[in-house]
N, C-alpha and C. Protein backbone atom coordinates (compact mmCIF):
# COMPACT_ATOMS: atom_id res chain seq x y z
N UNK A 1 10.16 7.76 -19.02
CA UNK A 1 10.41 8.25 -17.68
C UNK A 1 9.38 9.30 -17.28
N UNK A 2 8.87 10.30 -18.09
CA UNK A 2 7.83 11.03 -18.10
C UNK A 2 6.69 10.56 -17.04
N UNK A 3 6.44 9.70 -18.59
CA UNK A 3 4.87 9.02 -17.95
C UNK A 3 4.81 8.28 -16.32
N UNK A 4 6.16 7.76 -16.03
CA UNK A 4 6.47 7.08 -14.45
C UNK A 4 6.29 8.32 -13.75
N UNK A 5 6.96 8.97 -13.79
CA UNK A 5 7.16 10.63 -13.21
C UNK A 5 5.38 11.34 -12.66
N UNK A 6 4.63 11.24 -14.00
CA UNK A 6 3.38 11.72 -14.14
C UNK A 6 2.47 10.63 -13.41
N UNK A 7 2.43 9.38 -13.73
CA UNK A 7 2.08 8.61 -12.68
C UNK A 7 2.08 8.51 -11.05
N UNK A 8 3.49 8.67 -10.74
CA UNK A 8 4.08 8.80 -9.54
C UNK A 8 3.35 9.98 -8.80
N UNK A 9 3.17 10.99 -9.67
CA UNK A 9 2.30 12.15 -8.98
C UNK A 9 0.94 11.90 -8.98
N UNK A 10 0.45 11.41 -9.83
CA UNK A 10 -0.82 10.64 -9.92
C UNK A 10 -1.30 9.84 -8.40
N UNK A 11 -0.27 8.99 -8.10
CA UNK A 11 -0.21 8.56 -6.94
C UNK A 11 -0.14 8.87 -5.45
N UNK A 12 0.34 10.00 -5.60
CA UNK A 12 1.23 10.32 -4.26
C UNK A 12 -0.32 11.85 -4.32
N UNK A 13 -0.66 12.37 -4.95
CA UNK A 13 -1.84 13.45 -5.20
C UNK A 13 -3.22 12.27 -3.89
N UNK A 14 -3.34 11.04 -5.20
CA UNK A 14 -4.51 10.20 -4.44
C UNK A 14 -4.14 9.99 -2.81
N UNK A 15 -2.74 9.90 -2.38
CA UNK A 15 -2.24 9.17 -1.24
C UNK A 15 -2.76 10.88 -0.09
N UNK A 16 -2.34 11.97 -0.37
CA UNK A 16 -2.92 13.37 0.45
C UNK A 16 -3.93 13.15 0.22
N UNK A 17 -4.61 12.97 -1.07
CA UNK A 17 -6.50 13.49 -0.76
C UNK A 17 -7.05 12.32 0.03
N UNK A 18 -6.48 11.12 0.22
CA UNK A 18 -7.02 10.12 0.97
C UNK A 18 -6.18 10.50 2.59
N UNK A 19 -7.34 11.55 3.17
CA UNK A 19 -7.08 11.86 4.57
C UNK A 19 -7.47 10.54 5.44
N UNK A 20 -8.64 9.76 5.71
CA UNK A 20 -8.99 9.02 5.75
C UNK A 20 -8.49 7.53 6.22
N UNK A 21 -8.38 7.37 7.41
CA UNK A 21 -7.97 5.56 6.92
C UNK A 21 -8.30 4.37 6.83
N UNK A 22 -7.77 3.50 6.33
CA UNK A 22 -8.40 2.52 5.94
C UNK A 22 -8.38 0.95 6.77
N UNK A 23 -9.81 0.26 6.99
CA UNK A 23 -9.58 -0.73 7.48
C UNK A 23 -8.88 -2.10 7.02
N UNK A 24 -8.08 -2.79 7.13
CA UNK A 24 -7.72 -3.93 6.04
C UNK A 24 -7.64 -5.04 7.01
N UNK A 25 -7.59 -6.31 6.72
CA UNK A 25 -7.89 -7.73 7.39
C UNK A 25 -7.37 -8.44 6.73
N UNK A 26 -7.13 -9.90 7.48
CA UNK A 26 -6.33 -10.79 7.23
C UNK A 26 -7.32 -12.04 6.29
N UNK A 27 -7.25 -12.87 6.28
CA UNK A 27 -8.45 -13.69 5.80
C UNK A 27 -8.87 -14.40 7.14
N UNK A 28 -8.79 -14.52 8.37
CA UNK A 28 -9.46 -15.00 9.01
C UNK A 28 -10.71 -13.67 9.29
N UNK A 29 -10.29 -12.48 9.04
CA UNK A 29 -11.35 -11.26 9.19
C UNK A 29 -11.39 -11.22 10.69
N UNK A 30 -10.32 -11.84 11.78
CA UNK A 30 -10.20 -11.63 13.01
C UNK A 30 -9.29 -10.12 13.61
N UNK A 31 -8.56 -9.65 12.58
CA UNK A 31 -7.45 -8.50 13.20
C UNK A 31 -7.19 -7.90 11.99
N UNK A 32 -7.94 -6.83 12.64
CA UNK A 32 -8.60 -5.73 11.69
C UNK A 32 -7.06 -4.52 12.11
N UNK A 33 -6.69 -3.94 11.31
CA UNK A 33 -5.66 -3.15 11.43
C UNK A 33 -5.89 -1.76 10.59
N UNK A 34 -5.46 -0.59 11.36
CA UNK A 34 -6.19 0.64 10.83
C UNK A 34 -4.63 1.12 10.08
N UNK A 35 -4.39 1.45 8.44
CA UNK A 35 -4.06 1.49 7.89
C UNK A 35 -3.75 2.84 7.34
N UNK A 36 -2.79 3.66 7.30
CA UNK A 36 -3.10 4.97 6.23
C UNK A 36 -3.90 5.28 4.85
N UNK A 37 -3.20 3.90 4.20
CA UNK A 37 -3.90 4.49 3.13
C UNK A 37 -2.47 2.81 2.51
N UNK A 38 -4.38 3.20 1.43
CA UNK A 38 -3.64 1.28 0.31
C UNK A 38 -3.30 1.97 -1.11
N UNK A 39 -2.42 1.46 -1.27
CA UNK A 39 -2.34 1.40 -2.54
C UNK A 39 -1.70 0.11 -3.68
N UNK A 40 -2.03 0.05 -4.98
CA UNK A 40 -1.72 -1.01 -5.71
C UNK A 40 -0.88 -1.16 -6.76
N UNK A 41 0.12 -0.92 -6.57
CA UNK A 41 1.17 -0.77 -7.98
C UNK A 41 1.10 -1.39 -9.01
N UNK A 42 1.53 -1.42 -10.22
CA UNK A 42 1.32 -2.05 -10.97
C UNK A 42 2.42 -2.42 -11.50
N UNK A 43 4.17 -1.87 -11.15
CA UNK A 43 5.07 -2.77 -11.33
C UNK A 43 6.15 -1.80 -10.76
N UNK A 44 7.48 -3.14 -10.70
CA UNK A 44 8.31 -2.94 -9.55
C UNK A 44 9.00 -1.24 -9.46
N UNK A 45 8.63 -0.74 -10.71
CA UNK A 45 9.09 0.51 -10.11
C UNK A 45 8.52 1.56 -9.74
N UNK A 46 6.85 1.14 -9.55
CA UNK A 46 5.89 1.97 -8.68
C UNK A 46 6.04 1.66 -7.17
N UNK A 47 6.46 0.34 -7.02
CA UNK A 47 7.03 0.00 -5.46
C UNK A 47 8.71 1.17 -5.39
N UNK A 48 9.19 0.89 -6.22
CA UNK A 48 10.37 1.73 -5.81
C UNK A 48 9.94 3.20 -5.38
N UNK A 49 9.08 3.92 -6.51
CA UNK A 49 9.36 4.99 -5.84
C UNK A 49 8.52 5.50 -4.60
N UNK A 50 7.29 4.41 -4.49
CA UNK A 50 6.33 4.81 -3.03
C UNK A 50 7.07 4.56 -2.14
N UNK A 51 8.33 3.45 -1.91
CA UNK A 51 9.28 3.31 -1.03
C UNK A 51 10.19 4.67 -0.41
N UNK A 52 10.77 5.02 -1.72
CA UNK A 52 11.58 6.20 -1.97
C UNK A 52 10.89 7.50 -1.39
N UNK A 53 9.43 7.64 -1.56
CA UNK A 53 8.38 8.77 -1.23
C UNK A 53 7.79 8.53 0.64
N UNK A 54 8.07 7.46 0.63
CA UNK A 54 7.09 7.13 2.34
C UNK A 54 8.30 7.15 3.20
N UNK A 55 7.70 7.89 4.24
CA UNK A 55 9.04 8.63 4.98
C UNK A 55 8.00 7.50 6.94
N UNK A 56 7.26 7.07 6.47
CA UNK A 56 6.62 6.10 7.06
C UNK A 56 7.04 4.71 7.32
N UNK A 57 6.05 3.76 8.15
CA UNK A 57 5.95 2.31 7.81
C UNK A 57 5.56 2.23 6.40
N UNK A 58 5.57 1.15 5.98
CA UNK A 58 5.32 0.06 4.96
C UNK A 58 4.42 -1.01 5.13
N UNK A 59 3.91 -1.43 4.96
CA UNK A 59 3.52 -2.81 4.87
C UNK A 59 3.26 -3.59 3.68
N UNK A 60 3.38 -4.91 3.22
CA UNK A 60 3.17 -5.69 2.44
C UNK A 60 2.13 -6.41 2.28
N UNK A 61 1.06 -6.50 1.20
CA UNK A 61 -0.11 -7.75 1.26
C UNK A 61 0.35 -8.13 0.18
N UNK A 62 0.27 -8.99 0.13
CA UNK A 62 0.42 -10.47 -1.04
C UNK A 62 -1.24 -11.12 -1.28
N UNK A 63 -0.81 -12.13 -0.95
CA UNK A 63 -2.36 -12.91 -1.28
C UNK A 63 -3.72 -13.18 -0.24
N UNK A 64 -3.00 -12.59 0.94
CA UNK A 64 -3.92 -12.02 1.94
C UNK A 64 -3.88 -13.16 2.67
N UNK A 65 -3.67 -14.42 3.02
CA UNK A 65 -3.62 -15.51 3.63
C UNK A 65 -3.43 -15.74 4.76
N UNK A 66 -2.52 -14.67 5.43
CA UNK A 66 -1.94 -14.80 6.77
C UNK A 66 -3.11 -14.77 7.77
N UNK A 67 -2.88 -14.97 9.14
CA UNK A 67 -3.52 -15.44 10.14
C UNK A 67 -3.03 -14.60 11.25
N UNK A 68 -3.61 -13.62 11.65
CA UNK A 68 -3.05 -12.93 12.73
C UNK A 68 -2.45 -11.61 12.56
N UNK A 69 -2.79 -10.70 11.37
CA UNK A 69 -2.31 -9.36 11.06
C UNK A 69 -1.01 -9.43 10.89
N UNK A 70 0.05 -10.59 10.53
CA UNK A 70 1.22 -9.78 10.04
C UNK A 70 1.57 -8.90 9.06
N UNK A 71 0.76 -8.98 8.22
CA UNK A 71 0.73 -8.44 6.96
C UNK A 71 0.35 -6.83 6.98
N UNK A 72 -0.62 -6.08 8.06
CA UNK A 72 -0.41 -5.13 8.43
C UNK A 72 -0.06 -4.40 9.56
N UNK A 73 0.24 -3.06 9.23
CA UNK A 73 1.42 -2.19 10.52
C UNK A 73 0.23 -1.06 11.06
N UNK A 74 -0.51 -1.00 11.88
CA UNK A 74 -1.02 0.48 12.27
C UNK A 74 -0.42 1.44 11.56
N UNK A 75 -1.22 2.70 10.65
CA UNK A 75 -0.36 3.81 10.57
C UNK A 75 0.09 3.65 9.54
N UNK A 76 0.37 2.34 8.51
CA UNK A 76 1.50 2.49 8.11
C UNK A 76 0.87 2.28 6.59
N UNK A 77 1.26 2.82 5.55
CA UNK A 77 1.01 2.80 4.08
C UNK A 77 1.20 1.00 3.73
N UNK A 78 0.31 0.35 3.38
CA UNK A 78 -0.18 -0.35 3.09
C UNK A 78 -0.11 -0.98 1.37
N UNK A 79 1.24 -1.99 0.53
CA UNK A 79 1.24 -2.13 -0.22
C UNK A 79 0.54 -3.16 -1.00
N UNK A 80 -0.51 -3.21 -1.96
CA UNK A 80 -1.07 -4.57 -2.00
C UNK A 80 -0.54 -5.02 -3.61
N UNK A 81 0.03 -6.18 -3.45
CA UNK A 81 0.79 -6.45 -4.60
C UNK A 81 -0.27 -7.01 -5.71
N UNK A 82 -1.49 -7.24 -5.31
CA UNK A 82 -1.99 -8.30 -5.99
C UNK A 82 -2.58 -7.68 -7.93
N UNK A 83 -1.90 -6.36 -7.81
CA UNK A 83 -2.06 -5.83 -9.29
C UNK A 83 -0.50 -5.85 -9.85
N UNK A 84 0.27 -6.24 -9.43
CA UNK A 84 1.63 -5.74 -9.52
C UNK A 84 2.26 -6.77 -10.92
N UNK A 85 2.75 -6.54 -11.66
CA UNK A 85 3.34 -7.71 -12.88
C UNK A 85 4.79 -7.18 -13.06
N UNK A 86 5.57 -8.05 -12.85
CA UNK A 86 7.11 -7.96 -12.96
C UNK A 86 7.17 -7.82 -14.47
């Protein structure tokens, strides 16, 4: 629990120093959406607690496929699963 704990701060440290935001796209690279800030978990209970921590939107990327920006929210913390292992 430590090391999740120490991680979690690990995370949420990178998420303030990244003032900055970020551009992210769909795979057509047509709708470009300005993003807070990405990050990549590496399993389901790094999603729990950035959930638990973001007092924000959310958003979800998966495999990036979509057509038309659903996948991102203006503004909104930006989850990209594609490091994530159950």
């Amino acid at each position: 629990m430590k090391k999740i704990n120490l991680l979690f701060c690990c995370l949420c440290l990178l998420l303030s120093i990244e003032t900055h935001a970020v551009i992210v796209n769909d795979v057509t690279g047509m709708t470009p959406v300005q993003v807070a800030a990405v990050v990549q978990p590496e399993s389901t209970q790094q999603v729990a607690e950035l959930i638990k921590q973001t007092s924000g939107s959310i958003s979800i990327a998966g495999g990036k496929y979509s057509m038309g920006g659903q996948t991102a929210i203006q503004g909104a913390l930006q989850i990209d699963t594609q490091n994530l292992i159950m």
